[in-house]
C-alpha atoms as a PDB file:
ATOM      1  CA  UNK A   1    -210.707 -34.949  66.744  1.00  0.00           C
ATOM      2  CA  UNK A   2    -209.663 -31.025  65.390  1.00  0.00           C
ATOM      3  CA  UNK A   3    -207.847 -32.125  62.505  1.00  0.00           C
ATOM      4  CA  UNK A   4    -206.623 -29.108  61.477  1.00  0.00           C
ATOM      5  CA  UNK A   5    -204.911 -28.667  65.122  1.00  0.00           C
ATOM      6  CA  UNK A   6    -203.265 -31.401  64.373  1.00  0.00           C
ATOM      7  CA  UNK A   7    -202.364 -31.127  61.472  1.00  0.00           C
ATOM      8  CA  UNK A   8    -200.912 -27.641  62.555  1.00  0.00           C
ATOM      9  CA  UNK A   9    -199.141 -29.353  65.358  1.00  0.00           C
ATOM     10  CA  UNK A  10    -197.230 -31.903  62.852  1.00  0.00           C
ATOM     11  CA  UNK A  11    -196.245 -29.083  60.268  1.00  0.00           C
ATOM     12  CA  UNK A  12    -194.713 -26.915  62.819  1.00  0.00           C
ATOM     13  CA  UNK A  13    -192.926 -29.842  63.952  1.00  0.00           C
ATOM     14  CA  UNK A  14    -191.495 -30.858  60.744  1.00  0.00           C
ATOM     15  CA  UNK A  15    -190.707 -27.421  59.720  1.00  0.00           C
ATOM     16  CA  UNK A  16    -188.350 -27.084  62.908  1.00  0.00           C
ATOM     17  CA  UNK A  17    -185.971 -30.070  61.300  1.00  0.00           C
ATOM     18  CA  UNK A  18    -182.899 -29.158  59.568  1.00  0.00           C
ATOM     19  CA  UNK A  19    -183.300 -31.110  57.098  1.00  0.00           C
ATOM     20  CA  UNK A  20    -185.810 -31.888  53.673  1.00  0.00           C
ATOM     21  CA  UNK A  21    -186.785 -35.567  53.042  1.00  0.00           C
ATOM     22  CA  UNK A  22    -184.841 -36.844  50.456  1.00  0.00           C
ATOM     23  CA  UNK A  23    -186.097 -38.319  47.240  1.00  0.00           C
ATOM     24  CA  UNK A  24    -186.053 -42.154  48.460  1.00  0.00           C
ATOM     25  CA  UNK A  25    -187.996 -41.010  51.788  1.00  0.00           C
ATOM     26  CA  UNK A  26    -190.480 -39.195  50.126  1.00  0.00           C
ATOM     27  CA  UNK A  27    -192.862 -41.798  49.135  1.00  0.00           C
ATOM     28  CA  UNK A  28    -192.703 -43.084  52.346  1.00  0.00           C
ATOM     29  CA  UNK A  29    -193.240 -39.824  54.231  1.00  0.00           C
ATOM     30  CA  UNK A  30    -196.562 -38.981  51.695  1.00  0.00           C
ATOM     31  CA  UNK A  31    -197.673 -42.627  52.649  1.00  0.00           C
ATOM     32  CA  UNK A  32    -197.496 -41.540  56.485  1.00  0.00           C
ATOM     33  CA  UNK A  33    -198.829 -38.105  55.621  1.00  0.00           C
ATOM     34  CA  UNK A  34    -202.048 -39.598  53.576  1.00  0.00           C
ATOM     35  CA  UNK A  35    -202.644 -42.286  56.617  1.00  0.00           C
ATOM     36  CA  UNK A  36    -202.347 -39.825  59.030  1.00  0.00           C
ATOM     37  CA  UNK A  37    -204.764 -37.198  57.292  1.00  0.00           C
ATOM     38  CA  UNK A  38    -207.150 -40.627  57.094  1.00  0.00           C
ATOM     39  CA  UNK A  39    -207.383 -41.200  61.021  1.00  0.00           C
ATOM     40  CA  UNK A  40    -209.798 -40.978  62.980  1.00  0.00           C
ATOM     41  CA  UNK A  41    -208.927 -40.586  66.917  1.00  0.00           C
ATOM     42  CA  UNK A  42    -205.514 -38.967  68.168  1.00  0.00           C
ATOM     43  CA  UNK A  43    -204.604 -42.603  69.242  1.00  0.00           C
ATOM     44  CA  UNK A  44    -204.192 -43.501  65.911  1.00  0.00           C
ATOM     45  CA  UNK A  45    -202.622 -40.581  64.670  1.00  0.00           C
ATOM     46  CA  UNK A  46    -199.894 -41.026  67.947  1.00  0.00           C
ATOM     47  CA  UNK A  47    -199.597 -44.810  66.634  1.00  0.00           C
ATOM     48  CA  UNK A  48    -198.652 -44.062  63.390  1.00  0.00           C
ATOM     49  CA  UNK A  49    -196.006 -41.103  65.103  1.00  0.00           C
ATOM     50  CA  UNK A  50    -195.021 -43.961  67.265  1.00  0.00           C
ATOM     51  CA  UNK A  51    -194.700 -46.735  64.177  1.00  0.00           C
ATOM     52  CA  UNK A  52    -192.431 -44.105  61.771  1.00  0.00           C
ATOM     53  CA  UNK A  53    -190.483 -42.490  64.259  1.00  0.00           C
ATOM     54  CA  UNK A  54    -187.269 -43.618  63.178  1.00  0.00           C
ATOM     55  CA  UNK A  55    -188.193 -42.461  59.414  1.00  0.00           C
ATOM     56  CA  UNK A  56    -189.854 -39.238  60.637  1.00  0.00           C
ATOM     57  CA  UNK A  57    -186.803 -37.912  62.472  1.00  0.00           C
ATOM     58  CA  UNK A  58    -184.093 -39.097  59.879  1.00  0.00           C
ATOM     59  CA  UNK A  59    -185.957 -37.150  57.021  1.00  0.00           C
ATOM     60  CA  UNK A  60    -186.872 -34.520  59.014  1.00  0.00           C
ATOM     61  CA  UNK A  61    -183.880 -34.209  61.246  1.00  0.00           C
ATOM     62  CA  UNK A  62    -185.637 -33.820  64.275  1.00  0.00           C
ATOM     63  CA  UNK A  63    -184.281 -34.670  67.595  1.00  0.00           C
ATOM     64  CA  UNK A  64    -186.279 -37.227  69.713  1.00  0.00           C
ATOM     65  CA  UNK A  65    -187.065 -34.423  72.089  1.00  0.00           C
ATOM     66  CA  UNK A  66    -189.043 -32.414  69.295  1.00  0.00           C
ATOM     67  CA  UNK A  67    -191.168 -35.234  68.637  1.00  0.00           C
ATOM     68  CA  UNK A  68    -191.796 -36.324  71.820  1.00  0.00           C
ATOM     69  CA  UNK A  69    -193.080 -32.270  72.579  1.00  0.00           C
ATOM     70  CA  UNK A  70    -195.211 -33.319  69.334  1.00  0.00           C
ATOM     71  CA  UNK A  71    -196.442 -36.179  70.940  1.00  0.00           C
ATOM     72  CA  UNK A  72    -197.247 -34.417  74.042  1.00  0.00           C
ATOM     73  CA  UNK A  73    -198.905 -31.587  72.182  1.00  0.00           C
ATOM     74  CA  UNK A  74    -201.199 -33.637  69.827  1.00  0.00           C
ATOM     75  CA  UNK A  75    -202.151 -35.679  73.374  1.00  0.00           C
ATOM     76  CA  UNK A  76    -203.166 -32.263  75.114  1.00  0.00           C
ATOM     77  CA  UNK A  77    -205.642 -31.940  72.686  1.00  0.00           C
ATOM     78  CA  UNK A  78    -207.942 -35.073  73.359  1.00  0.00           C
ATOM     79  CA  UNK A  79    -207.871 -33.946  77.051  1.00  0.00           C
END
């Protein structure tokens, strides 16, 4: 798994939202962040996407279409 990709993939992600976590998301979006730098296979790292989508495009302010293309993206990688 190229972490850094991946990583790459996320960040560009998040920095298309409109908005900035707010202060009582932001534990919860480092929690996602530090489980996501912690997997191991692109499954896992699309489950946790999957489990905090809700969260992930309320703090972010991402439409459902941007993280889908996210989805998609990190899922090109593995092949």
């Amino acid at each position: 798994m190229n972490k850094e990709e991946i990583t790459s993939i996320i960040e560009n992600a998040l920095k298309s939202g409109d908005k900035t976590p707010g202060i009582f998301d932001l534990a919860k979006i480092m929690a996602i962040k530090a489980e996501i730098q912690s997997c191991t296979t692109v499954n896992s790292v699309l489950g946790l996407i999957d489990e905090h989508r809700d969260l992930i495009s309320k703090a972010f302010g991402l439409s459902e279409d941007v993280i889908e293309e996210t989805v998609q993206k990190i899922r090109a990688i593995e092949g």
